[in-house]
N, C-alpha and C. Protein backbone atom coordinates (compact mmCIF):
# COMPACT_ATOMS: atom_id res chain seq x y z
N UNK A 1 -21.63 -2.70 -23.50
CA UNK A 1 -20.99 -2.41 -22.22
C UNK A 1 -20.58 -3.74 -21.57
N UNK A 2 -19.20 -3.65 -21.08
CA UNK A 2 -19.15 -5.13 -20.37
C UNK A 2 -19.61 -5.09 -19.12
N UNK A 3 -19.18 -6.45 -18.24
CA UNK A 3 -20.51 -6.73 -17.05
C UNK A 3 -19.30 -6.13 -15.85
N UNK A 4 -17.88 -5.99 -16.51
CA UNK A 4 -17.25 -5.43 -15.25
C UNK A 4 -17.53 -3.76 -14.60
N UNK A 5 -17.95 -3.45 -16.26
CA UNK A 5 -18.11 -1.95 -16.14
C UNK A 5 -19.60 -1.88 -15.72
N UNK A 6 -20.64 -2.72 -15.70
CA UNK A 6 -21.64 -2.71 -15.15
C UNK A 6 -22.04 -2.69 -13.69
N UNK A 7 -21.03 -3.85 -13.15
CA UNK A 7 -20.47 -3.97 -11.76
C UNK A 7 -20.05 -2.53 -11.12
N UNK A 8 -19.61 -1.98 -11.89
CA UNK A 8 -18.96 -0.79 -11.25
C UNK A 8 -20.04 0.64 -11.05
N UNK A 9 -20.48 0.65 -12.07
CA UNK A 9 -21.48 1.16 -12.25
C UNK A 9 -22.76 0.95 -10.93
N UNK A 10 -22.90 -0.14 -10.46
CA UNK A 10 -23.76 -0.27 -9.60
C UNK A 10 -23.36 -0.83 -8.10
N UNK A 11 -21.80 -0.02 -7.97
CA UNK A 11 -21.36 0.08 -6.44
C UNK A 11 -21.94 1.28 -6.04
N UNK A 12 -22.57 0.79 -4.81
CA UNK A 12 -22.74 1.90 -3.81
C UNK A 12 -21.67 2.55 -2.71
N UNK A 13 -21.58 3.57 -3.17
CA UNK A 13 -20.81 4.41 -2.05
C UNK A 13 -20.05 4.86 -3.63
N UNK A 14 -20.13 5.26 -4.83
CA UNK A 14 -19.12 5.26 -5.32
C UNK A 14 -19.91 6.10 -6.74
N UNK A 15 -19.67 7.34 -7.07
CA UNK A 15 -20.48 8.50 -7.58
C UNK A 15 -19.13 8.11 -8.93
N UNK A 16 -19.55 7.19 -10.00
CA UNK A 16 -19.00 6.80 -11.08
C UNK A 16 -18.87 8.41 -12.31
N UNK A 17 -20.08 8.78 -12.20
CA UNK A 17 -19.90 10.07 -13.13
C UNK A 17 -19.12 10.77 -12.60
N UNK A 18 -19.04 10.94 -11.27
CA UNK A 18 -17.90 12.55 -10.68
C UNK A 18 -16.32 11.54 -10.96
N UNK A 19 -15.95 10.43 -11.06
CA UNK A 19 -14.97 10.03 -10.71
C UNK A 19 -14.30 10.36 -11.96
N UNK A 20 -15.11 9.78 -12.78
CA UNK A 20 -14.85 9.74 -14.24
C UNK A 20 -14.39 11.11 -14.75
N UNK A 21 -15.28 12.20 -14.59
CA UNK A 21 -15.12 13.36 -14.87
C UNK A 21 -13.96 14.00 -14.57
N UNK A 22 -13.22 13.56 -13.11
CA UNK A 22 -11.82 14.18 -12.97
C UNK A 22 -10.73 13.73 -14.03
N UNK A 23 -11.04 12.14 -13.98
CA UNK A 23 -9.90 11.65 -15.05
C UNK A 23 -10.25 11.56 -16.33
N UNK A 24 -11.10 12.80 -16.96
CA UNK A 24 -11.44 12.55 -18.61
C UNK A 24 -11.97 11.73 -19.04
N UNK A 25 -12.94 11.12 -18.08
CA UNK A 25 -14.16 9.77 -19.39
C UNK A 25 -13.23 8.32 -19.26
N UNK A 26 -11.87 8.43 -18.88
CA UNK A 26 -11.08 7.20 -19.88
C UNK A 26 -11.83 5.88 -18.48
N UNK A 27 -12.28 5.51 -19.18
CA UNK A 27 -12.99 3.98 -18.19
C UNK A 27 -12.11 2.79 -17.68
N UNK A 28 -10.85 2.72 -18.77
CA UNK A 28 -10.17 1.69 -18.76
C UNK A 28 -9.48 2.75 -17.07
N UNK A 29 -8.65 3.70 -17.44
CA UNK A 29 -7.82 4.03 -16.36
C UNK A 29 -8.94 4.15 -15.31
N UNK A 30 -10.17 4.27 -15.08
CA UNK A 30 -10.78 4.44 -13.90
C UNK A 30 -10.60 3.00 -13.21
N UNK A 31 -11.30 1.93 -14.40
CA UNK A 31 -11.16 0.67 -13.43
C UNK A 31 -9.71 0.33 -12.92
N UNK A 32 -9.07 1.05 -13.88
CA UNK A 32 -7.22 0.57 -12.99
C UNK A 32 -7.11 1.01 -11.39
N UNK A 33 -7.41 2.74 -11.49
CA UNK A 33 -7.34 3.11 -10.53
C UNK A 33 -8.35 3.08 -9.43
N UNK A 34 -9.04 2.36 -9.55
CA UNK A 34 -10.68 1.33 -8.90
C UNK A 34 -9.67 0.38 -7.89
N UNK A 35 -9.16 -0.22 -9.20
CA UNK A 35 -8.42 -1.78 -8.79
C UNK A 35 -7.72 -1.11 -7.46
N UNK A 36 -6.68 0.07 -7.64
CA UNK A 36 -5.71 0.44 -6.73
C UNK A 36 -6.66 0.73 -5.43
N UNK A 37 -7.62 2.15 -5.59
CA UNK A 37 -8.32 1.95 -4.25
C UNK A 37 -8.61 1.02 -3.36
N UNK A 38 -8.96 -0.06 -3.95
CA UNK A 38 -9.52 -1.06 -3.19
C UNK A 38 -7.84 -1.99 -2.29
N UNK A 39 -7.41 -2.47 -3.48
CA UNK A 39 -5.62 -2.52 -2.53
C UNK A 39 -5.55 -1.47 -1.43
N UNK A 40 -5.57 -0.34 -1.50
CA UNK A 40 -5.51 1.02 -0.77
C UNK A 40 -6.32 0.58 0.51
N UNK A 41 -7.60 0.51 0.14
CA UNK A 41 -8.10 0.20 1.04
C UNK A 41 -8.27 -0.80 2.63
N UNK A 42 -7.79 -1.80 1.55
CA UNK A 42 -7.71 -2.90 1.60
C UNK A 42 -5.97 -2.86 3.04
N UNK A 43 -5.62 -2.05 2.48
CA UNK A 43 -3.80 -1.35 3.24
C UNK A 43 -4.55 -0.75 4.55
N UNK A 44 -5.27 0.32 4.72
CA UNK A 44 -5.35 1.52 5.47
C UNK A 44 -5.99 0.24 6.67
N UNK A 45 -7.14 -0.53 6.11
CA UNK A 45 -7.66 -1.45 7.44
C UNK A 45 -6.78 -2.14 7.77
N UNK A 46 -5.73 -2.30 7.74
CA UNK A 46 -4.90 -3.67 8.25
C UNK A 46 -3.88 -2.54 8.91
N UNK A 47 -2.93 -1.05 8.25
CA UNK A 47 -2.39 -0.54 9.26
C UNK A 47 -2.73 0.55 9.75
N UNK A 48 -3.80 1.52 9.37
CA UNK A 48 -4.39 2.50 10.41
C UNK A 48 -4.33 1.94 11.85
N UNK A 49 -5.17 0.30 12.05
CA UNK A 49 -5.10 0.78 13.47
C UNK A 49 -3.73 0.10 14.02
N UNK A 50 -2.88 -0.21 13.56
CA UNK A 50 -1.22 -0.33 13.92
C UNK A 50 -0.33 0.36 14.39
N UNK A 51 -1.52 1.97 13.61
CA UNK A 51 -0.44 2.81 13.37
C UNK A 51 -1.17 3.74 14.99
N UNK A 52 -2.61 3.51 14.81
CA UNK A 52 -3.39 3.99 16.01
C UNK A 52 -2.22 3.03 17.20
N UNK A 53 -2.53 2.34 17.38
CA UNK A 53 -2.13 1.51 18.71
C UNK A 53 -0.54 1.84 18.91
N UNK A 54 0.00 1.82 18.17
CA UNK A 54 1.62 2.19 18.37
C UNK A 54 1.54 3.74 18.79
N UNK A 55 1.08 4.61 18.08
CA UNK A 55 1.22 5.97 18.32
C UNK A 55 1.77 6.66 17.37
N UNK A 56 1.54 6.53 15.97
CA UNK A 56 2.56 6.86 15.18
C UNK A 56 1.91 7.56 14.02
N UNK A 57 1.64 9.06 15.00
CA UNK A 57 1.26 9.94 14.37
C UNK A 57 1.18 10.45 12.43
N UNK A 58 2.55 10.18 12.37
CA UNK A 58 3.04 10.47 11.07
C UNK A 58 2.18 9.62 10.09
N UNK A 59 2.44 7.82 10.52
CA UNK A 59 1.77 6.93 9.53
C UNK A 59 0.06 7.52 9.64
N UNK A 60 -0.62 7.80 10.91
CA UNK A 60 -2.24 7.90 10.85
C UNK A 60 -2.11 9.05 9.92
N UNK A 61 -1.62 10.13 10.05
CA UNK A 61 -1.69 11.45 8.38
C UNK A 61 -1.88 10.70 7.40
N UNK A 62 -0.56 10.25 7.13
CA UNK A 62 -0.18 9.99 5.88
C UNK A 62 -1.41 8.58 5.68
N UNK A 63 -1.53 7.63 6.31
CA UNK A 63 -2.54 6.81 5.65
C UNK A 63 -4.28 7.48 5.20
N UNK A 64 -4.47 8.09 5.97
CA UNK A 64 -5.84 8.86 6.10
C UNK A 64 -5.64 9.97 4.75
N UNK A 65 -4.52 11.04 4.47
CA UNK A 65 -4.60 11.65 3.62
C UNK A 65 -4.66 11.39 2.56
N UNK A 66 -3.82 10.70 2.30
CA UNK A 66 -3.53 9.63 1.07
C UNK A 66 -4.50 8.94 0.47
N UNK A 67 -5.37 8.38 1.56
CA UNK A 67 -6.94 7.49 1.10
C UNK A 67 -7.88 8.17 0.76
N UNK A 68 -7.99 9.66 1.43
CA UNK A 68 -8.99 10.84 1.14
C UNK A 68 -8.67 11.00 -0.47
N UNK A 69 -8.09 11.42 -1.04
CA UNK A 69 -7.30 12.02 -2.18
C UNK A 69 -7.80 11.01 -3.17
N UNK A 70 -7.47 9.57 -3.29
CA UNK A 70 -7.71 8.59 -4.49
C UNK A 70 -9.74 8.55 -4.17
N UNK A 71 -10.08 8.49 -2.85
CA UNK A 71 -11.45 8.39 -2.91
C UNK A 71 -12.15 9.49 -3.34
N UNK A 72 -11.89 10.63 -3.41
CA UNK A 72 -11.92 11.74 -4.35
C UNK A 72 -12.46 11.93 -5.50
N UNK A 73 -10.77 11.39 -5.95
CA UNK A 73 -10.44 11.55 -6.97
C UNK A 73 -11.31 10.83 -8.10
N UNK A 74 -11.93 8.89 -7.05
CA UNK A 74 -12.70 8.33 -7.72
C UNK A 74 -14.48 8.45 -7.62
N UNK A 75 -14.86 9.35 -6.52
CA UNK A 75 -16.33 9.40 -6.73
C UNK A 75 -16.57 8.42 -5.07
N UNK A 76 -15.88 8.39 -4.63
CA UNK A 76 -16.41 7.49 -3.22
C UNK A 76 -16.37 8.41 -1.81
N UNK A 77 -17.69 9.47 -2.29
CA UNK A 77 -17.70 10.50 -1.82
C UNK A 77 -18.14 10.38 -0.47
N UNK A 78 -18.89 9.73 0.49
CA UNK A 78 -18.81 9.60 1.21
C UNK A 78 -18.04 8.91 2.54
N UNK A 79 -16.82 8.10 1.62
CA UNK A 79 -16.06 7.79 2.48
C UNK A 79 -14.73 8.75 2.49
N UNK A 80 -14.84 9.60 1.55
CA UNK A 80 -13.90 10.75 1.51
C UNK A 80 -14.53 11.54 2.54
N UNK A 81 -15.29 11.83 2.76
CA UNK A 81 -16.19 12.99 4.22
C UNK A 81 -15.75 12.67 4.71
N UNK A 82 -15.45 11.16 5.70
CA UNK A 82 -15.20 10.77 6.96
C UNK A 82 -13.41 10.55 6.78
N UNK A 83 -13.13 10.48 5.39
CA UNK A 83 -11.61 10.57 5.83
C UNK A 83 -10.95 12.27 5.58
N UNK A 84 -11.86 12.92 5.64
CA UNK A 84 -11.71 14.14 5.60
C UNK A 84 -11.54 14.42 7.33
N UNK A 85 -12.49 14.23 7.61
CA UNK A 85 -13.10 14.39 9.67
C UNK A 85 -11.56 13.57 10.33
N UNK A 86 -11.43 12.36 9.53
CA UNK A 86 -9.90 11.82 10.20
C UNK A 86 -8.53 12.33 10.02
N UNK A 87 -8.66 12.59 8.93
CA UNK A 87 -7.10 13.16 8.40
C UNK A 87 -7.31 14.53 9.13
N UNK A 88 -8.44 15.53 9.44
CA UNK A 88 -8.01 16.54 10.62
C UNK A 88 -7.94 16.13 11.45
N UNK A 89 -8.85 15.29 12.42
CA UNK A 89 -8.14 14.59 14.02
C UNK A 89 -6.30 14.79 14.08
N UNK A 90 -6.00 13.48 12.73
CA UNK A 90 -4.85 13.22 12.74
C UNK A 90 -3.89 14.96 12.91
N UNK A 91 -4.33 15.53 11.84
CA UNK A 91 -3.51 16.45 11.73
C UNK A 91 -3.21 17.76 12.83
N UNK A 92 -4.64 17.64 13.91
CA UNK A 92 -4.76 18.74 15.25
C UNK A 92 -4.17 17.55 16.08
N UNK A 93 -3.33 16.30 16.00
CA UNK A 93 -2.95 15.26 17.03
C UNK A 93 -4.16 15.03 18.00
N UNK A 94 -5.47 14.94 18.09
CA UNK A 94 -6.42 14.97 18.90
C UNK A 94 -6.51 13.52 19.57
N UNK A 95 -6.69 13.68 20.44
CA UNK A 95 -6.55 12.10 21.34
C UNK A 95 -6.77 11.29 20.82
N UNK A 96 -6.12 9.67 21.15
CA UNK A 96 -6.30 8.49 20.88
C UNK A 96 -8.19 8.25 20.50
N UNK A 97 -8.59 8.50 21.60
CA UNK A 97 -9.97 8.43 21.60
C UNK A 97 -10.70 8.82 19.93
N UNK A 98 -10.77 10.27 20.17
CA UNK A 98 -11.13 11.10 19.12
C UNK A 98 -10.68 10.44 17.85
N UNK A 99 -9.36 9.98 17.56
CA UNK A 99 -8.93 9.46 15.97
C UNK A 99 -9.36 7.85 16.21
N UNK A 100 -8.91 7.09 17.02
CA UNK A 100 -10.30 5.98 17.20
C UNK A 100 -11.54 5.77 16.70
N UNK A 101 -12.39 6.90 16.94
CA UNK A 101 -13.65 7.05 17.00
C UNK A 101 -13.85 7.58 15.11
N UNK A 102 -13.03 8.40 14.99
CA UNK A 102 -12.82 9.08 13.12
C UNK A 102 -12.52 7.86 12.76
N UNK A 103 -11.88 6.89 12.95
CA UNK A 103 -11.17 5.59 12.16
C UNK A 103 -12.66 4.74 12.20
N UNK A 104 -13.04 4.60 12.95
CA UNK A 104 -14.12 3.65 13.25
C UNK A 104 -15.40 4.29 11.83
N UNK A 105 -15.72 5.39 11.94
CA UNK A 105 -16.67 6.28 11.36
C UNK A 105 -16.25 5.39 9.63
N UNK A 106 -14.95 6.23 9.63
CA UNK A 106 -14.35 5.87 7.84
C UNK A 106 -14.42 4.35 7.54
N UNK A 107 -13.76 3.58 8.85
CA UNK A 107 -13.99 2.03 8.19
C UNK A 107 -15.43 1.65 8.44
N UNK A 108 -16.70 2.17 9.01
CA UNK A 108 -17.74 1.78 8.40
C UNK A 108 -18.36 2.20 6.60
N UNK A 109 -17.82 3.08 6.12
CA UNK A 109 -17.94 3.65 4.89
C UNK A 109 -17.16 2.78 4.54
N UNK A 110 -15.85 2.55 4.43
CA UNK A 110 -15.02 1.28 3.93
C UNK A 110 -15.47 -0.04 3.39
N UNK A 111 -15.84 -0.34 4.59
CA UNK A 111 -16.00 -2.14 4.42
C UNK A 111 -16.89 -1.93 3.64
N UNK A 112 -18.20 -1.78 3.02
CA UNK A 112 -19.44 -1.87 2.61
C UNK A 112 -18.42 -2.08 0.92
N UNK A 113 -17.58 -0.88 0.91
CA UNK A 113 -17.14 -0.70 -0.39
C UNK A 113 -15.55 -1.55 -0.44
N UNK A 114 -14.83 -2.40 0.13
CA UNK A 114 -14.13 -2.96 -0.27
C UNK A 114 -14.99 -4.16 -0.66
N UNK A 115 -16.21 -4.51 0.32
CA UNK A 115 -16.76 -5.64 -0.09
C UNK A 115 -17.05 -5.84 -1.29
N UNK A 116 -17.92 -5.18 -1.89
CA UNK A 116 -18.60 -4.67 -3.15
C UNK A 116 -16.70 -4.68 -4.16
N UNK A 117 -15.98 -3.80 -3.74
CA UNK A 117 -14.62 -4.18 -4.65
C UNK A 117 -14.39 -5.51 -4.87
N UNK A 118 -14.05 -6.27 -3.78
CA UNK A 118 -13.65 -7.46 -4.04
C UNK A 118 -14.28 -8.29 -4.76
N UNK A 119 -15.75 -8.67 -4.76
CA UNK A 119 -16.77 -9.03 -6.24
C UNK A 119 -16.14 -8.76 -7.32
N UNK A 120 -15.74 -7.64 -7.56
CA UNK A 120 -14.88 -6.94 -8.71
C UNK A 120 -13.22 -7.68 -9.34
N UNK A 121 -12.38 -7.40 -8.02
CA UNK A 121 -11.24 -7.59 -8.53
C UNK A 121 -10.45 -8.85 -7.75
N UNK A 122 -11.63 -10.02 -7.02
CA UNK A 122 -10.72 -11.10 -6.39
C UNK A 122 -11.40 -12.69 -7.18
């Protein structure tokens, strides 16, 4: 086993067997699409709250849904919960406050795991 796939193996926040299991075992495409989350991620903190402060409903969906879906898809199941709780805020338009407060929730699940990414892929 190599030490990248070991690395990966021992991120927290990040359920490697469920991830795997959606995309068929293949390890190589998981760490690809590893690599992308973390870019992803790495996106949503710099314009979620851009998109919070401007008002621009459309981008908070679409960034929040979009991030739910690949964290999913890869086993980073608990930061999929809280972008689950955001992407509805976003989607009932619920006050500044309220999607604030959902953004805040998800980027504490976040950071722990871009940190832990970046070990990985910087």
């Amino acid at each position: 086993m190599d030490k990248d796939w070991e690395k990966i193996e021992a991120i927290e926040g990040l359920e490697v067997a469920a991830g795997l299991k959606v995309i068929g075992g293949d390890r190589e495409l998981y760490k690809r699409l590893l690599q992308l989350l973390y870019k992803q991620l790495i996106e949503f903190d710099q314009k979620f709250p851009e998109a919070l402060k401007s008002g621009d409903r459309k981008s908070q969906r679409f960034l929040a849904h979009s991030l739910k879906g690949a964290c999913a898809n890869l086993g980073a199941m608990a930061l999929y919960r809280a972008l689950q709780m955001l992407d509805e805020s976003c989607k009932q338009e619920a006050d500044f406050a309220e999607i604030e407060a959902r953004f805040t929730e998800a980027q504490q699940c976040a950071l722990p795991l871009i940190a832990q990414l970046s070990e990985l892929f910087d």
